[in-house]
Protein backbone atom coordinates (compact mmCIF):
# COMPACT_ATOMS: atom_id res chain seq x y z
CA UNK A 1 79.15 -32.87 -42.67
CA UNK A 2 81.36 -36.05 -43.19
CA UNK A 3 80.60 -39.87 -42.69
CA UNK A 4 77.40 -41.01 -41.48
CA UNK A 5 76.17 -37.76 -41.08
CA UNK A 6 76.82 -37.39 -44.41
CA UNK A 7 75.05 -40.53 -46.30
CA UNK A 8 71.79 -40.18 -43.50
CA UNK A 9 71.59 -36.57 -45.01
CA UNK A 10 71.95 -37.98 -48.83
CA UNK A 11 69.53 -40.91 -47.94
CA UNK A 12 67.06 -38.86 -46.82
CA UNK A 13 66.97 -36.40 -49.38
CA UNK A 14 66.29 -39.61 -51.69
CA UNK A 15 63.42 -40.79 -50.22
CA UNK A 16 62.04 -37.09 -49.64
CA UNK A 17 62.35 -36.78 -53.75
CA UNK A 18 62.54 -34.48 -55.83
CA UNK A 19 59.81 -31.74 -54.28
CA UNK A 20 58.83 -33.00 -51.10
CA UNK A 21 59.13 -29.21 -49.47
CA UNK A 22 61.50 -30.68 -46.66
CA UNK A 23 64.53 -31.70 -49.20
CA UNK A 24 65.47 -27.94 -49.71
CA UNK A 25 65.02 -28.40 -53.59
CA UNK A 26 62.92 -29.38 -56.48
CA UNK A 27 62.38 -29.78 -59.93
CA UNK A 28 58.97 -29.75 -61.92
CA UNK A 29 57.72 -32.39 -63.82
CA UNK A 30 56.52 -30.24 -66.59
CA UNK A 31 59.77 -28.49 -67.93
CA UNK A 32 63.30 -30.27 -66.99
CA UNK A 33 64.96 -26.49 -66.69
CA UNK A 34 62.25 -25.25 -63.82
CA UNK A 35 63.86 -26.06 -59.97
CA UNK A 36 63.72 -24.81 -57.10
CA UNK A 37 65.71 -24.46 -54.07
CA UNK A 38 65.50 -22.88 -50.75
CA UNK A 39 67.06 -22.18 -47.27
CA UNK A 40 66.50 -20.73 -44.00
CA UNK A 41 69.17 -18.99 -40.59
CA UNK A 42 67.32 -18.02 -37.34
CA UNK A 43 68.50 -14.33 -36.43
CA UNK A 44 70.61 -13.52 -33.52
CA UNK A 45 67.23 -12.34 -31.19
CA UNK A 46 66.00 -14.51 -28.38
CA UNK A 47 62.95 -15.94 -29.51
CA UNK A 48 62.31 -19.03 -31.81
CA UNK A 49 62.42 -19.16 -35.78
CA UNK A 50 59.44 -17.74 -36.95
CA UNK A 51 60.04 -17.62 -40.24
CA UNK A 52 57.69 -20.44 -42.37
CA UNK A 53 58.02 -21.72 -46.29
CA UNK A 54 56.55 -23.58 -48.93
CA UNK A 55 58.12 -24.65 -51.94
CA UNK A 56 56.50 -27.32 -53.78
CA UNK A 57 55.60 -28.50 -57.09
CA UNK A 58 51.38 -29.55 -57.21
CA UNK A 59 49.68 -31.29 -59.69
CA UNK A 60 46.08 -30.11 -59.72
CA UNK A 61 43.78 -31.81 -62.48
CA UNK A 62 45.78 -31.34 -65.77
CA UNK A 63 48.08 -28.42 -64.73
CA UNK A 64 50.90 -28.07 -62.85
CA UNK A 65 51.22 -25.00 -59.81
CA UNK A 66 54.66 -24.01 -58.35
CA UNK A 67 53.82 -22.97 -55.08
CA UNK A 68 56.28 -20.73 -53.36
CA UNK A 69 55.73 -18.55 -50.09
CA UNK A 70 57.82 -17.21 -47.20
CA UNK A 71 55.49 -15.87 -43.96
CA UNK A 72 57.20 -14.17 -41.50
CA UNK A 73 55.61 -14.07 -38.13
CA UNK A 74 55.87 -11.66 -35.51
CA UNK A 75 54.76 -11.82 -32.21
CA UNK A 76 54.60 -15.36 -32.22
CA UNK A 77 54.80 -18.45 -34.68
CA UNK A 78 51.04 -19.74 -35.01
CA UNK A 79 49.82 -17.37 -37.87
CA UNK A 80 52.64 -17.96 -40.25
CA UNK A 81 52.60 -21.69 -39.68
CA UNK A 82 48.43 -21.24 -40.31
CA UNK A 83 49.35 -19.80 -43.28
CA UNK A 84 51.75 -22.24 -44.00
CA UNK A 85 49.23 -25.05 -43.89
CA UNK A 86 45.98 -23.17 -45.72
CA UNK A 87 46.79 -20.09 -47.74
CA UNK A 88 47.39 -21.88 -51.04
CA UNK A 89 44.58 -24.53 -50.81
CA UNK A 90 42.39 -21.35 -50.18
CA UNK A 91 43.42 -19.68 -52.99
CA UNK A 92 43.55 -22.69 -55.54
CA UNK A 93 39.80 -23.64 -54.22
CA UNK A 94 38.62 -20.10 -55.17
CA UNK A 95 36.15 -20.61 -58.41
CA UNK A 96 37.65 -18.10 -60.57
CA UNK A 97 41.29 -19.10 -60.05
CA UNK A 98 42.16 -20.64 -63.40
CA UNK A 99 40.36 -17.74 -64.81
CA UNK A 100 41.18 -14.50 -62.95
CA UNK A 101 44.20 -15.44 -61.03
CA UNK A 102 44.86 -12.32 -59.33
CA UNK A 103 40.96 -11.56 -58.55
CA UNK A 104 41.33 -15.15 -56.57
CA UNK A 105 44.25 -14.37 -54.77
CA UNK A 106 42.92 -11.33 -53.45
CA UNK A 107 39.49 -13.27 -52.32
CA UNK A 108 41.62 -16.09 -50.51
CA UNK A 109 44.07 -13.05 -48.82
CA UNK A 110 40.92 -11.79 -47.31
CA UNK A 111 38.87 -14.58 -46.26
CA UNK A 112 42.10 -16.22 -45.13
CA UNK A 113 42.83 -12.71 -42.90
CA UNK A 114 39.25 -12.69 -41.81
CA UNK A 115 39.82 -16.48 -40.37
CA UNK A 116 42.81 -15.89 -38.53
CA UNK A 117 41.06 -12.88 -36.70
CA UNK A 118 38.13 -14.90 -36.09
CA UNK A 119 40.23 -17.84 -34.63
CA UNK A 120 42.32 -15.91 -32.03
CA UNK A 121 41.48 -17.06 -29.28
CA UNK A 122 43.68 -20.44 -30.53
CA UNK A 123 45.82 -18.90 -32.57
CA UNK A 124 46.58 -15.51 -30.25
CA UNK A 125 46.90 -12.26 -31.57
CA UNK A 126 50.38 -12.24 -33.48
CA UNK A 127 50.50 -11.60 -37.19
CA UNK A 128 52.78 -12.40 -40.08
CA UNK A 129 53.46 -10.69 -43.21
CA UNK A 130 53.61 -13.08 -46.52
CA UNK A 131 54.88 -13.44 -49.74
CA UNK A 132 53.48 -15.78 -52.37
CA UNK A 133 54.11 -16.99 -56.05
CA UNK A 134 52.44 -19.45 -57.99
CA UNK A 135 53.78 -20.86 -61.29
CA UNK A 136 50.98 -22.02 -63.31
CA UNK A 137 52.30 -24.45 -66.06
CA UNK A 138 55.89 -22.94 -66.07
CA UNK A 139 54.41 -19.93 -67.70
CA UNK A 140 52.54 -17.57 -65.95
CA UNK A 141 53.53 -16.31 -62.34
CA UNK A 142 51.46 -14.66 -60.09
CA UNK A 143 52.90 -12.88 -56.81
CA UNK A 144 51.58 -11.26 -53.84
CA UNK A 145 52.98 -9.82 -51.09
CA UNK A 146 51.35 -7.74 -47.78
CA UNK A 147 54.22 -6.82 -45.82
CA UNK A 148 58.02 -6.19 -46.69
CA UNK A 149 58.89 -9.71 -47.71
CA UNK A 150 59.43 -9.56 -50.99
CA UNK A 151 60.18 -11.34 -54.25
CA UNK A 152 62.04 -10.21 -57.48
CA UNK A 153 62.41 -11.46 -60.65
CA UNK A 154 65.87 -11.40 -62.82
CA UNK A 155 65.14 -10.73 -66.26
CA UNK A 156 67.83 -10.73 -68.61
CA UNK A 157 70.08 -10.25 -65.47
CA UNK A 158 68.76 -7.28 -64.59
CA UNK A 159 66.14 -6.91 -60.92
CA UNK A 160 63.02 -6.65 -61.54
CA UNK A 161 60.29 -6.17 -58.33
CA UNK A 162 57.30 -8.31 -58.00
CA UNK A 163 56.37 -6.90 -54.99
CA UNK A 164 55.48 -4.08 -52.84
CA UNK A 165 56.52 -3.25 -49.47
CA UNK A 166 54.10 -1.92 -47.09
CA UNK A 167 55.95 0.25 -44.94
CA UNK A 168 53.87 2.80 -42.51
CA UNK A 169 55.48 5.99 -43.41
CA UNK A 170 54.31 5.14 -47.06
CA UNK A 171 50.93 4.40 -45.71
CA UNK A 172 50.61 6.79 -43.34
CA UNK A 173 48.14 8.81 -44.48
CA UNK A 174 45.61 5.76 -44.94
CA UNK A 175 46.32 4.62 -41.62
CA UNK A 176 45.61 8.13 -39.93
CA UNK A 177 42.39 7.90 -41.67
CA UNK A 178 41.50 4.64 -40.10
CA UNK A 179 42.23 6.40 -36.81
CA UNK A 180 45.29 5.13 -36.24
CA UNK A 181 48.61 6.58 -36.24
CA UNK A 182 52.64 6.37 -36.72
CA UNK A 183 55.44 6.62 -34.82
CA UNK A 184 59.16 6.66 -34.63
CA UNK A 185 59.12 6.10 -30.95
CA UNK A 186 60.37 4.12 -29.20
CA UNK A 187 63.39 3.18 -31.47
CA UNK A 188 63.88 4.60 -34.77
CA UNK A 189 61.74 2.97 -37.34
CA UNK A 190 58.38 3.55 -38.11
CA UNK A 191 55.08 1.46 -36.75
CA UNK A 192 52.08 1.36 -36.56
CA UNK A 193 50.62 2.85 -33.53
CA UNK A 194 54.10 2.68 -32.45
CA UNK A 195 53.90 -0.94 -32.28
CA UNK A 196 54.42 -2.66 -36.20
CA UNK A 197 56.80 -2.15 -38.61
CA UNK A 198 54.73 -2.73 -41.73
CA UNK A 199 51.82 -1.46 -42.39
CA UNK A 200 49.58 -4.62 -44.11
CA UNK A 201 49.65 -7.89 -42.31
CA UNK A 202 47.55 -11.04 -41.35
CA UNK A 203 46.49 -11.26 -38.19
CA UNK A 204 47.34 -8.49 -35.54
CA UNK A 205 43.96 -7.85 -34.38
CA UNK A 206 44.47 -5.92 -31.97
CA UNK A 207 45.87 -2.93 -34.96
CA UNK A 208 43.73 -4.53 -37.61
CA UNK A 209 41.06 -1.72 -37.79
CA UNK A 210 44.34 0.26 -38.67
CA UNK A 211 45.65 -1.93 -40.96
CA UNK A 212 44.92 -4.03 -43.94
CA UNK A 213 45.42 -6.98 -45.46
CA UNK A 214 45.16 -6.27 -48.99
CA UNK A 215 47.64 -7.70 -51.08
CA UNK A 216 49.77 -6.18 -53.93
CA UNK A 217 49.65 -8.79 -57.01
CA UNK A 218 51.34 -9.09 -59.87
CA UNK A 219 50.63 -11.32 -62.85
CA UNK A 220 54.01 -12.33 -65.04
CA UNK A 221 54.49 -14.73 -68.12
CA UNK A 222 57.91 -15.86 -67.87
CA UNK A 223 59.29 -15.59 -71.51
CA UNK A 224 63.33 -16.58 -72.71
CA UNK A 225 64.70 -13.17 -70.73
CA UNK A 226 63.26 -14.72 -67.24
CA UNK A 227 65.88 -16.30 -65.62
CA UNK A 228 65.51 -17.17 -61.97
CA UNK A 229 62.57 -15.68 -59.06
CA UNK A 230 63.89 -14.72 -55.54
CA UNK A 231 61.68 -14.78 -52.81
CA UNK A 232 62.92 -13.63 -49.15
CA UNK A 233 62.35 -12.27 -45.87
CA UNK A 234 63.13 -8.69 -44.60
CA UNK A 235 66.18 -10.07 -43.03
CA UNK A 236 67.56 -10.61 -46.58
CA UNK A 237 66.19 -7.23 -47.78
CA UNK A 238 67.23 -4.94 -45.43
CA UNK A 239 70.91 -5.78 -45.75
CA UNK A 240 70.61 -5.80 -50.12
CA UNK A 241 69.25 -4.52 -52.73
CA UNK A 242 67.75 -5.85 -55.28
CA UNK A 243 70.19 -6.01 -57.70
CA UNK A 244 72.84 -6.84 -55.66
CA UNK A 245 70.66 -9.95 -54.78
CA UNK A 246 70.48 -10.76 -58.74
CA UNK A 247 74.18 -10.30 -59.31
CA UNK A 248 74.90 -12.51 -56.33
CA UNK A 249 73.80 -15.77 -57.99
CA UNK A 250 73.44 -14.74 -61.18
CA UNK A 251 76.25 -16.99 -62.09
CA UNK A 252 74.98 -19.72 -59.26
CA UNK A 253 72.96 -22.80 -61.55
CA UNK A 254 71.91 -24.80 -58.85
CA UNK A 255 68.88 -23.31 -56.71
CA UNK A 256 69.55 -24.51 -53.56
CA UNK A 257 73.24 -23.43 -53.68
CA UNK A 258 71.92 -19.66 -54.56
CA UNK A 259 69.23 -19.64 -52.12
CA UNK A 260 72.26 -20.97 -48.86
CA UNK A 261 74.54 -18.35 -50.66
CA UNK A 262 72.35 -14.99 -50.14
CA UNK A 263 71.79 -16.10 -46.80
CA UNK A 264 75.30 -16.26 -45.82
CA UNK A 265 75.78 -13.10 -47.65
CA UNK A 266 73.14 -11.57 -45.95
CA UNK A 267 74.94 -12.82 -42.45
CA UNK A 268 78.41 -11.42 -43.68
CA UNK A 269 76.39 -8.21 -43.53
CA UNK A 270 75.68 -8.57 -40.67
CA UNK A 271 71.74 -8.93 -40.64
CA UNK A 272 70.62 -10.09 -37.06
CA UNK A 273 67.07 -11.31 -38.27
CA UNK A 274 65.58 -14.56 -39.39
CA UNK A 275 66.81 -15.17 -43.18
CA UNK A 276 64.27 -17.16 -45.03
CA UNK A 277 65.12 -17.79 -49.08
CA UNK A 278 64.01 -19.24 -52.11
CA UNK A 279 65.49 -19.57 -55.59
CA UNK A 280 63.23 -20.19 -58.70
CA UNK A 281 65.31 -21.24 -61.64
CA UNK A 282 63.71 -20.88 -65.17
CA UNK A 283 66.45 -22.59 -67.35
């Protein structure tokens, strides 16, 4: 990117600011050290991006909430852009959030699942799976994942998972006794009545009575050995492990920069799927 391309990008980033969740980056208000950054790479298949984000700092009364998500949508892009637009101001509206953080995200998962099925005749009968993270205050994080995004934590440089991910031969026993089944066929990896490849979702109605979506949640205070949050799509995942993630950018300061730079080592590995990233920095 050279000349005018150039200062139009620079210009706009300016009057995006610091957190506006288009500029790829951020920085909270309440501790200089906390940024984030983020990037996204449609895979090599056919159909559109359907990989969604948020990364944003909020100010909500006298705290401050990081709000960090990737939702990756299959079988269409309207549930993971709902999600997109309503999961966090459904969780943050829940009464006990302040107080029982995880209890709250759990609610809003649910009623939030329970909308989507109930709206799909507009929003059709895709799914996505989802991965979220608040930071409340710069201290406490709270994760949740359904699905096989997934989001680790580097903690005194060593990976440390947040998350869960719900894969159907791990489930598959829960599933049967919903009445539904797995399979290896076609293809070689394992779905839901043949058809999904993880085994909690939102949406999907049409395998919901075999499926859930309960969320795995975990509830972290980030103390001097936490050092940066990675949050990512399957397409990341399936290519690295965790801790080859961590040492990746380990050395990387600048969020954005380690966000674009497991993506493109996620591509030199040759993942073919959408590639959706973000990079929480602690100091």
């Amino acid at each position: 990117m050279t000349g005018g391309k150039e200062i139009l990008h620079k210009m706009k980033e300016k009057v995006l600011g610091p957190s506006d969740p288009d500029s790829g980056k951020g920085k909270s208000k309440m501790s200089k050290h906390v940024t984030h950054g983020f990037h996204l790479v449609k895979g090599t298949s056919n159909h559109p991006m359907e990989d969604y984000l948020v990364a944003e700092f909020k100010h909500v009364d006298d705290n401050e909430l990081g709000l960090f998500a990737i939702f990756d949508g299959h079988a269409g892009h309207t549930v993971p852009d709902y999600l997109r637009s309503h999961l966090f101001d459904n969780i943050i509206n829940e009464p006990d959030f302040w107080t029982e953080p995880a209890d709250s995200v759990k609610r809003a998962y649910s009623e939030t699942d329970s909308t989507i099925l109930e709206k799909s005749g507009e929003l059709g009968r895709g799914g996505s799976t989802a991965v979220t993270a608040i930071l409340i205050n710069c201290q406490k994080l709270v994760v949740a994942n359904i699905g096989d995004s997934r989001a680790v934590l580097c903690e005194n440089g060593v990976a440390i998972p947040l998350s869960v991910d719900h894969e159907p031969t791990t489930e598959r026993d829960d599933i049967k006794n919903r009445g539904g089944f797995v399979s290896n066929f076609p293809g070689d990896v394992a779905r839901v009545d043949g058809q999904l490849a993880v085994s909690r979702a939102f949406g999907d109605k049409s395998l919901k009575i075999h499926m859930t979506s309960e969320p795995h949640v975990t509830v972290k205070m980030i103390d001097d050995g936490g050092e940066f949050v990675i949050l990512a799509s399957d397409g990341l995942w399936k290519v690295m492990s965790n801790q080859e993630a961590v040492d990746a950018i380990k050395d990387i300061k600048d969020a954005r920069a380690a966000a674009k730079h497991l993506t493109e080592e996620a591509l030199n590995r040759r993942s073919s799927d959408d590639i959706s990233c973000i990079v929480v920095r602690f100091h």
